[in-house]
Protein backbone atom coordinates (compact mmCIF):
# COMPACT_ATOMS: atom_id res chain seq x y z
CA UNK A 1 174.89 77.25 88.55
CA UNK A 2 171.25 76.22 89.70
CA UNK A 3 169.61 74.71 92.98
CA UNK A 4 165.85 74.05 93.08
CA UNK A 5 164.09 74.62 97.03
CA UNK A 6 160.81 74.59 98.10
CA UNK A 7 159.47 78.37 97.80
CA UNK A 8 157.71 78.19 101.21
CA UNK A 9 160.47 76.31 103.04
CA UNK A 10 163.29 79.11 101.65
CA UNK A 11 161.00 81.66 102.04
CA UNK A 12 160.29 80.91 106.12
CA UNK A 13 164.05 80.45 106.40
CA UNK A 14 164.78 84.03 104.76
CA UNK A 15 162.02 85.87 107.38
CA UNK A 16 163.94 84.41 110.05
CA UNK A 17 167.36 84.97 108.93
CA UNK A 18 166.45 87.99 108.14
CA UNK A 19 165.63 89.00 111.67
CA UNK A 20 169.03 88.69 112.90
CA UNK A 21 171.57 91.20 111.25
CA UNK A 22 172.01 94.63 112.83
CA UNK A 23 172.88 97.75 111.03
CA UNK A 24 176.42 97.50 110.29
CA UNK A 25 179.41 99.16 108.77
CA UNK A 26 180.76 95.96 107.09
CA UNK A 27 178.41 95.26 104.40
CA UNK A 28 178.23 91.20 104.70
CA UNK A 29 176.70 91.76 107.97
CA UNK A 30 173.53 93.05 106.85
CA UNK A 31 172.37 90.40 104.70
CA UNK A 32 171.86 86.78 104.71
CA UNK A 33 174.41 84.18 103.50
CA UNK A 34 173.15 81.40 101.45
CA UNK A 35 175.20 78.36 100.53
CA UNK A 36 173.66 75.34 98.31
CA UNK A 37 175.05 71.90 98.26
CA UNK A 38 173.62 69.03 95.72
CA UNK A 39 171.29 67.95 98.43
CA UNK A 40 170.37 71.09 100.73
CA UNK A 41 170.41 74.86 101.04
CA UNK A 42 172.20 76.47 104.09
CA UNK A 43 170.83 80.08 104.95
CA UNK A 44 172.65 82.08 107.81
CA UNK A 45 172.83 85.49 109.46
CA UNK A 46 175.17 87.12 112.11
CA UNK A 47 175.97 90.23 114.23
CA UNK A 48 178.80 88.48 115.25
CA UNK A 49 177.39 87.80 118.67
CA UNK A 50 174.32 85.73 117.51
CA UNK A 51 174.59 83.11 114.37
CA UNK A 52 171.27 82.05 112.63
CA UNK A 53 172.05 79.14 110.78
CA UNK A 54 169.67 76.44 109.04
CA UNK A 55 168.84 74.53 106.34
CA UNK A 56 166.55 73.29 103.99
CA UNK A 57 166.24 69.85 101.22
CA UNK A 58 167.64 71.22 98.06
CA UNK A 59 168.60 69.25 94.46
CA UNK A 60 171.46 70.75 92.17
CA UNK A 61 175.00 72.65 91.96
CA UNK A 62 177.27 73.85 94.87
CA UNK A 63 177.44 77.61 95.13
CA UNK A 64 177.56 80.10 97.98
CA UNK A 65 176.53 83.66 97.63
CA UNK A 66 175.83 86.69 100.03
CA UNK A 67 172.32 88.06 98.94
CA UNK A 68 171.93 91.66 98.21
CA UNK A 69 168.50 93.16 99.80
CA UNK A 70 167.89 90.04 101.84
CA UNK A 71 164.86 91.76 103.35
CA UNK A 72 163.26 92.74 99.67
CA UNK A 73 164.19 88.84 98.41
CA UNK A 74 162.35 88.13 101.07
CA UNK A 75 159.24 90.33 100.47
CA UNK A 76 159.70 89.13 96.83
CA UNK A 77 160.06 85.22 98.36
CA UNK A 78 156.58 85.56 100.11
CA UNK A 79 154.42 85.58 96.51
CA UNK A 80 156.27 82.25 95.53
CA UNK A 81 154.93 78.54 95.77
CA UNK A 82 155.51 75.22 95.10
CA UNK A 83 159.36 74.87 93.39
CA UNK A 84 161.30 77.43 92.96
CA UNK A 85 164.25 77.49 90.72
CA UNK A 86 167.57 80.05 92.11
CA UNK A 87 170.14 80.38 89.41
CA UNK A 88 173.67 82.39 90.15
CA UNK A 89 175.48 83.41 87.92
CA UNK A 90 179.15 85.34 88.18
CA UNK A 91 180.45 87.15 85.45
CA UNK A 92 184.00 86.38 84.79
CA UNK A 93 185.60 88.99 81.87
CA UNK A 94 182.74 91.84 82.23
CA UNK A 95 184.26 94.88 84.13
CA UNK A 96 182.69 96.19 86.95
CA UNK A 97 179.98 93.27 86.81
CA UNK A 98 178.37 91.65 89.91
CA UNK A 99 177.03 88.57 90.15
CA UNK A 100 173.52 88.35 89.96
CA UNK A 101 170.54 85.82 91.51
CA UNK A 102 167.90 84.87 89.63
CA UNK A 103 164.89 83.42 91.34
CA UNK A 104 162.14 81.38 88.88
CA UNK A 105 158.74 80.81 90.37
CA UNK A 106 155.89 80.14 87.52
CA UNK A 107 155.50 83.22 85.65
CA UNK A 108 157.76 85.64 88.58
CA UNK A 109 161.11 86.38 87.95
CA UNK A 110 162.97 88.29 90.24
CA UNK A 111 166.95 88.90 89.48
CA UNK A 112 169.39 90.56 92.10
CA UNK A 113 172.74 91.17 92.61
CA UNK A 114 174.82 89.23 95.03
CA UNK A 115 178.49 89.22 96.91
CA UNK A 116 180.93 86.36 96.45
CA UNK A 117 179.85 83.82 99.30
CA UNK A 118 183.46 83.26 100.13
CA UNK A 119 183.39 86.73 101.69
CA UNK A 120 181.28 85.95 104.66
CA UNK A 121 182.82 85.06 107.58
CA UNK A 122 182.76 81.04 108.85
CA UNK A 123 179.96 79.59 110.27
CA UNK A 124 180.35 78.31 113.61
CA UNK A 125 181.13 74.45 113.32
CA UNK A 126 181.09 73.16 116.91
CA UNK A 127 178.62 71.24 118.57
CA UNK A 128 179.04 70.97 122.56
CA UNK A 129 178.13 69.36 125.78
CA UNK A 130 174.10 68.83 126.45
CA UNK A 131 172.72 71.35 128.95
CA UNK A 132 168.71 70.13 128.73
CA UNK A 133 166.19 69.42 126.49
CA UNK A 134 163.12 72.11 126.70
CA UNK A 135 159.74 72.86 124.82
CA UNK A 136 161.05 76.34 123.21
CA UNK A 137 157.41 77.88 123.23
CA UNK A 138 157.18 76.51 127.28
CA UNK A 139 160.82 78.24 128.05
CA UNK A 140 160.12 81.90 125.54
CA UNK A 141 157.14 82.13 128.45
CA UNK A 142 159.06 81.78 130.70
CA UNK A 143 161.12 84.16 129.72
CA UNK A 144 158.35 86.41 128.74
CA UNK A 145 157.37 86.59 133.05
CA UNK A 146 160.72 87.49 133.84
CA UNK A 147 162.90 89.01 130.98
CA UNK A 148 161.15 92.60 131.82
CA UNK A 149 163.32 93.21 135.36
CA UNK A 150 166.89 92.43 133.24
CA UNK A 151 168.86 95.86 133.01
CA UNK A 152 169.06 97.35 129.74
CA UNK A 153 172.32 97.31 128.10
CA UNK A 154 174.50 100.11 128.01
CA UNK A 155 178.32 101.18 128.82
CA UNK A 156 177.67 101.60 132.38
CA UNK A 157 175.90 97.76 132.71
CA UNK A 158 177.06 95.06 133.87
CA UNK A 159 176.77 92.20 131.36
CA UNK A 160 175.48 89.72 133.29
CA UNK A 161 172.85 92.04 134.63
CA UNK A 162 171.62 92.67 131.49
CA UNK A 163 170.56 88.65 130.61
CA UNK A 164 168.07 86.00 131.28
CA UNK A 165 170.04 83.63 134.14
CA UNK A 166 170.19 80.15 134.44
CA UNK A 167 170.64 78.76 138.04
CA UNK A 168 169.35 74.95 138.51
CA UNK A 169 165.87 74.59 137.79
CA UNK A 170 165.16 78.63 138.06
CA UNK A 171 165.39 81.49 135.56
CA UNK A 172 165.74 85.05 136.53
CA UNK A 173 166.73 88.66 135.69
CA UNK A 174 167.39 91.42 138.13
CA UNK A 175 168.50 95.28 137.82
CA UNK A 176 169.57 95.65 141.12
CA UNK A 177 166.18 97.52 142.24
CA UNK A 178 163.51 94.28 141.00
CA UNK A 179 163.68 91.00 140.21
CA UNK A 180 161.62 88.34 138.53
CA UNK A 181 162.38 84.45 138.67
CA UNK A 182 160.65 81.16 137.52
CA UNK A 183 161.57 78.00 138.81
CA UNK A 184 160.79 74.57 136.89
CA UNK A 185 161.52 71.29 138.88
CA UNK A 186 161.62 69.42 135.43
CA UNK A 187 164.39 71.54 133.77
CA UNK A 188 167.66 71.68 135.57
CA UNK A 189 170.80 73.73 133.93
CA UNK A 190 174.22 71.65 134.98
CA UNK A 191 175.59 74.95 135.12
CA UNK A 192 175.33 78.34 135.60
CA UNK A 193 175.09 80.95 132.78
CA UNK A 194 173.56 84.11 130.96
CA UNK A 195 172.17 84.96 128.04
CA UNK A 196 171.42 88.14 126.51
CA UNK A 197 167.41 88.72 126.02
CA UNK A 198 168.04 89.76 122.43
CA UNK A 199 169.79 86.55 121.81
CA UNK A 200 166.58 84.37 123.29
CA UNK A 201 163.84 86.63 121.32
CA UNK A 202 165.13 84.24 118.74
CA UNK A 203 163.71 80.90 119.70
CA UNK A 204 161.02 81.90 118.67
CA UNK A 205 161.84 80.28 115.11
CA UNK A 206 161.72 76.97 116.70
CA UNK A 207 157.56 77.43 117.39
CA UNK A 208 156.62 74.73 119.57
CA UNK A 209 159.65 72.09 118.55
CA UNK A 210 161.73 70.81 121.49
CA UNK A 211 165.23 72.16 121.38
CA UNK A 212 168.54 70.81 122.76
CA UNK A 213 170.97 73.10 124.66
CA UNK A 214 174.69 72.65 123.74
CA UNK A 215 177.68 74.12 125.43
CA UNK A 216 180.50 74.42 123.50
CA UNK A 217 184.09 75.72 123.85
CA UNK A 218 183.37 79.15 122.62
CA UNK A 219 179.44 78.96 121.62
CA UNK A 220 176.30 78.14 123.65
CA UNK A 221 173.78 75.94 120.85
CA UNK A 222 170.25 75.90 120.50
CA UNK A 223 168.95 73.89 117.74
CA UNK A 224 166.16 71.30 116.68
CA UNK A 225 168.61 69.75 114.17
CA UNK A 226 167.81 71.59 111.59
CA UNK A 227 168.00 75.27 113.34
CA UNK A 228 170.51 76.25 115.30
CA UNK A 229 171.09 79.30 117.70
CA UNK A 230 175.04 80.51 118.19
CA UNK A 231 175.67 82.74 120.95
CA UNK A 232 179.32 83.45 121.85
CA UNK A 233 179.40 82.91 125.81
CA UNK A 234 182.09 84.78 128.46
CA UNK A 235 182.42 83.06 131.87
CA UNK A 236 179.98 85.91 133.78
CA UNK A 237 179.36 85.62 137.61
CA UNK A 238 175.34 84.28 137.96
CA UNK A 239 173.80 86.04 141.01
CA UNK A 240 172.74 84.38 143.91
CA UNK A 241 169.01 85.22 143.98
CA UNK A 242 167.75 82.69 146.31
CA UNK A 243 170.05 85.11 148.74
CA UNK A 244 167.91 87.96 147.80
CA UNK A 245 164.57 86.47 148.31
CA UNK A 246 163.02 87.19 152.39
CA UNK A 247 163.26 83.81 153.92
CA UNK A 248 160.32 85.36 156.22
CA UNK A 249 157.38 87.78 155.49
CA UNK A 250 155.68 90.07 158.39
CA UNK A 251 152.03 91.13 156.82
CA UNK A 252 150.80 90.23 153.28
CA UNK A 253 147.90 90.64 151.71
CA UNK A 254 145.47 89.55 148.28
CA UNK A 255 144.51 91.68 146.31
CA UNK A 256 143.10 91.98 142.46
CA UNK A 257 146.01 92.81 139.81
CA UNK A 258 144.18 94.72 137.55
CA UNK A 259 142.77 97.10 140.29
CA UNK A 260 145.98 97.90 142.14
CA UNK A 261 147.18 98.47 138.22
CA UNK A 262 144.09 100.94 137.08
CA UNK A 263 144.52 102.61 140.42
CA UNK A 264 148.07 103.26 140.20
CA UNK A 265 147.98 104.32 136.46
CA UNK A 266 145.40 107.18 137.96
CA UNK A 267 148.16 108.47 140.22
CA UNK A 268 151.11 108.22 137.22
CA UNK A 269 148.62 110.98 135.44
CA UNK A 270 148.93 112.98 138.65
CA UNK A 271 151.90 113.05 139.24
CA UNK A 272 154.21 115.77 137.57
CA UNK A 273 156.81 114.19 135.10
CA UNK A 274 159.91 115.10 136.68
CA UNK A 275 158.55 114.26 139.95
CA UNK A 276 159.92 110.70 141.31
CA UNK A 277 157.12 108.24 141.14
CA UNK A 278 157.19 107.19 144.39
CA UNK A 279 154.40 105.61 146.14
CA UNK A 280 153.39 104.85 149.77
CA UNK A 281 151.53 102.05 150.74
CA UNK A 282 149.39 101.57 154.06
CA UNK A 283 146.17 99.17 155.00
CA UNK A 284 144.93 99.91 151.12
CA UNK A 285 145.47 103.30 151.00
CA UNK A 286 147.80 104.72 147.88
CA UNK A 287 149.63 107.79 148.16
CA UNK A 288 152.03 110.12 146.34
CA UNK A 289 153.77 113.25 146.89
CA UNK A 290 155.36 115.54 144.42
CA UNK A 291 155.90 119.15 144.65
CA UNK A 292 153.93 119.87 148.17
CA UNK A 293 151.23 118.11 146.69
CA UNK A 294 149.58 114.50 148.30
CA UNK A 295 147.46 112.07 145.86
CA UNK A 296 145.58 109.70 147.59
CA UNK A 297 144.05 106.65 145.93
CA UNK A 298 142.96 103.06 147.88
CA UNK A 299 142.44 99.49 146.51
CA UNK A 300 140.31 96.21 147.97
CA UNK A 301 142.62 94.12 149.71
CA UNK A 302 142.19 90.97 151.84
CA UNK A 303 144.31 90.83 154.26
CA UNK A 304 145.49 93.45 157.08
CA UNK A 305 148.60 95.51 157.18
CA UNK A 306 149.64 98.15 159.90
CA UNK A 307 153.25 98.63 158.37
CA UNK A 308 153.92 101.48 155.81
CA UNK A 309 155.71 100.76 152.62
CA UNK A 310 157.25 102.44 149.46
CA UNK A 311 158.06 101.66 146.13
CA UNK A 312 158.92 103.26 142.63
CA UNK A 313 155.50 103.28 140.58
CA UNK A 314 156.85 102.15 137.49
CA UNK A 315 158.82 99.14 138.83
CA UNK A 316 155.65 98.14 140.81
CA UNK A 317 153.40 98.45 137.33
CA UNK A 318 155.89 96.27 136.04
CA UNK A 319 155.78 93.46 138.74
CA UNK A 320 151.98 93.76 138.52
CA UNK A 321 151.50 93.15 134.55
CA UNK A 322 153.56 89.78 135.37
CA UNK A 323 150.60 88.77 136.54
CA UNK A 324 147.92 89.96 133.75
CA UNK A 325 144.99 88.34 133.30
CA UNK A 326 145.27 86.73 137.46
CA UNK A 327 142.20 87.14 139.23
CA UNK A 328 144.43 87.50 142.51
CA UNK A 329 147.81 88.16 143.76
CA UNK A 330 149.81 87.72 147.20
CA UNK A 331 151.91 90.83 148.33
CA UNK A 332 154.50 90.32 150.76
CA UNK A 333 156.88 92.33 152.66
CA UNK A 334 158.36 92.66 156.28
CA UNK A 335 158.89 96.42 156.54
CA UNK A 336 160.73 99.52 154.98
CA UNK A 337 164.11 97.97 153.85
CA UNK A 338 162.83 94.66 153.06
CA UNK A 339 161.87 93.97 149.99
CA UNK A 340 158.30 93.13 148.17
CA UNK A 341 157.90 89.90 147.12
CA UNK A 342 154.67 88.64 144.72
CA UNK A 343 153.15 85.62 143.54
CA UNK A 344 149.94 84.18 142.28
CA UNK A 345 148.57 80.98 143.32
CA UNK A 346 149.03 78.04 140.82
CA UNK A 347 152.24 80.25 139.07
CA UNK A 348 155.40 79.06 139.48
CA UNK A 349 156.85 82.37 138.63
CA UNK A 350 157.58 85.39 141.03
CA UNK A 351 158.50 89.19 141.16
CA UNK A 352 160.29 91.22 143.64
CA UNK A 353 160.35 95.28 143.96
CA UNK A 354 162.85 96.54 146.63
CA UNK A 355 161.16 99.57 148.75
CA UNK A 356 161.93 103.31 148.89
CA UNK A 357 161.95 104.84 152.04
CA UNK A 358 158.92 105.94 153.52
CA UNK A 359 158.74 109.64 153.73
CA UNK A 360 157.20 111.33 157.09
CA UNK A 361 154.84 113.23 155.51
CA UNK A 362 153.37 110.10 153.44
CA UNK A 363 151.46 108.75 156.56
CA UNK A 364 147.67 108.01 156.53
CA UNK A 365 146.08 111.13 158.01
């Protein structure tokens, strides 16, 4: 049996397929599927939480196979141009025989061994309601700005916590001690959902292509039509962040991004690595404690403040390289329990760092 692809086309399908499986104990699930038909080529991968499926034009016989190696076919699949011819063949009386791939490409010949296709489990088949229609480069930055504040994933987290979350025209992910949200007037969800960061490094595939959202009985699509994205949904519990965010602000102030950032990287050296990296913020002045020990550090602001604040130094770094490459940013807060709000002007997307409380010995002296 023989199909003939494009080498590049198959080739940019494989790399991306091949970015899907996980390390698993069931064999199938660590390579790529591959399924011709007399006029295309179907490629897909799974962890069983995430399907990569797509296709490409194909002319010949109908065969499905599960590739052995997929990453090295791929490796192999990057030296090939123009047409390249994939022949399968299964042995049917030699004992202990596999059946093997052979890939044709001008003078290279590469042959492999290969699973029965009819081992892999189905493909998802269903298609789904329309969410929205977005640019999938515009929405991965998005995602970018705020995907750093999502918990990470572990027994102890709760799953929704641990996603991207869709809530009308915003985006946002929150660990329950910072937040970071984006809000687009031109892209609207229906509904409310989650959707696991892993899951979303994905659309990456789809470049700068516009992509349709489909929601689906037990899958949530992405696809350009050729592409598409599975991810099995659960009905999870969006937060309400707009309830989170101060509805007024007491002082604020301006200042540069990449100062406040250099300055408190010098204290992080300072500090002793098992001490907590708390830091106290008053009228400019940065300090830290640890161990009977004060570090004291200040930054340019515009703006004046008379209240004293805390934070955690690493969440605050965090909330600060959101806004890389800003020549400004607007701090907000209201006091010691209320949380710090940021924001750059022209940026649509914002970051919030709850406080720690201020310590009595962490006044200015």
């Amino acid at each position: 049996m023989k199909t003939i692809v494009d080498a590049k086309q198959f080739s940019d399908a494989l790399a991306n397929a091949c970015t899907v499986p996980r390390k698993s104990a069931i064999p199938c699930l660590n390579e790529v599927y591959v399924h011709a038909y007399p006029d295309k080529c179907i490629l897909a991968a799974t962890d069983l939480t995430t399907w990569f499926i797509t296709e490409i034009p194909a002319q010949g016989d109908e065969f499905s196979l599960i590739l052995s190696r997929s990453c090295v076919v791929e490796k192999a699949s990057r030296y090939f141009c123009g047409e390249l011819v994939m022949e399968y063949d299964v042995p049917e009386n030699e004992k202990r025989s596999r059946p093997r791939l052979t890939m044709r490409n001008g003078a290279r010949t590469c042959e492999f061994g290969a699973s029965l296709g009819e081992d892999y489990p189905d493909l998802p088949a269903e298609d789904g309601a329309p969410l929205f229609s977005v640019q999938a480069d515009r929405l991965m930055d998005r995602i970018k700005h705020t995907g750093y504040a999502a918990e990470k994933p572990s027994t102890h987290a709760r799953p929704i916590n641990t996603c991207i979350q869709f809530s009308g025209s915003s985006i946002f992910a929150l660990d329950g001690y910072r937040m970071a949200w984006d809000t687009d007037e031109s892209l609207t969800a229906p509904r409310e959902f989650g959707l696991q960061l892993d899951f979303l490094a994905h659309l990456k595939v789809f470049g700068e292509a516009q992509v349709d959202f489909l929601w689906g009985a037990h899958y949530l699509q992405v696809t350009d039509g050729r592409t598409h994205l599975f991810s099995q949904h659960r009905e999870l519990s969006v937060f309400n962040f707009q309830g989170a965010i101060p509805q007024r602000y007491v002082e604020q102030f301006t200042v540069s991004p990449k100062e406040f950032l250099q300055e408190l990287t010098y204290l992080k050296g300072l500090l002793p690595k098992m001490a907590k990296p708390y830091v106290y913020f008053h009228s400019g002045t940065l300090t830290a404690l640890a161990s009977g020990e004060k570090y004291r550090t200040a930054i340019s602001i515009s703006g004046k403040t008379d209240l004293i604040i805390g934070f955690d130094l690493g969440y605050m770094t965090d909330a600060l390289k959101q806004f890389s490459g800003e020549p400004w940013i607007t701090v907000k807060f209201s006091g010691g329990v209320s949380p710090i709000v940021i924001g750059a002007e022209g940026r649509s997307d914002h970051a919030l760092v709850l406080p720690v409380r201020v310590k009595s010995d962490a006044a200015v002296a």
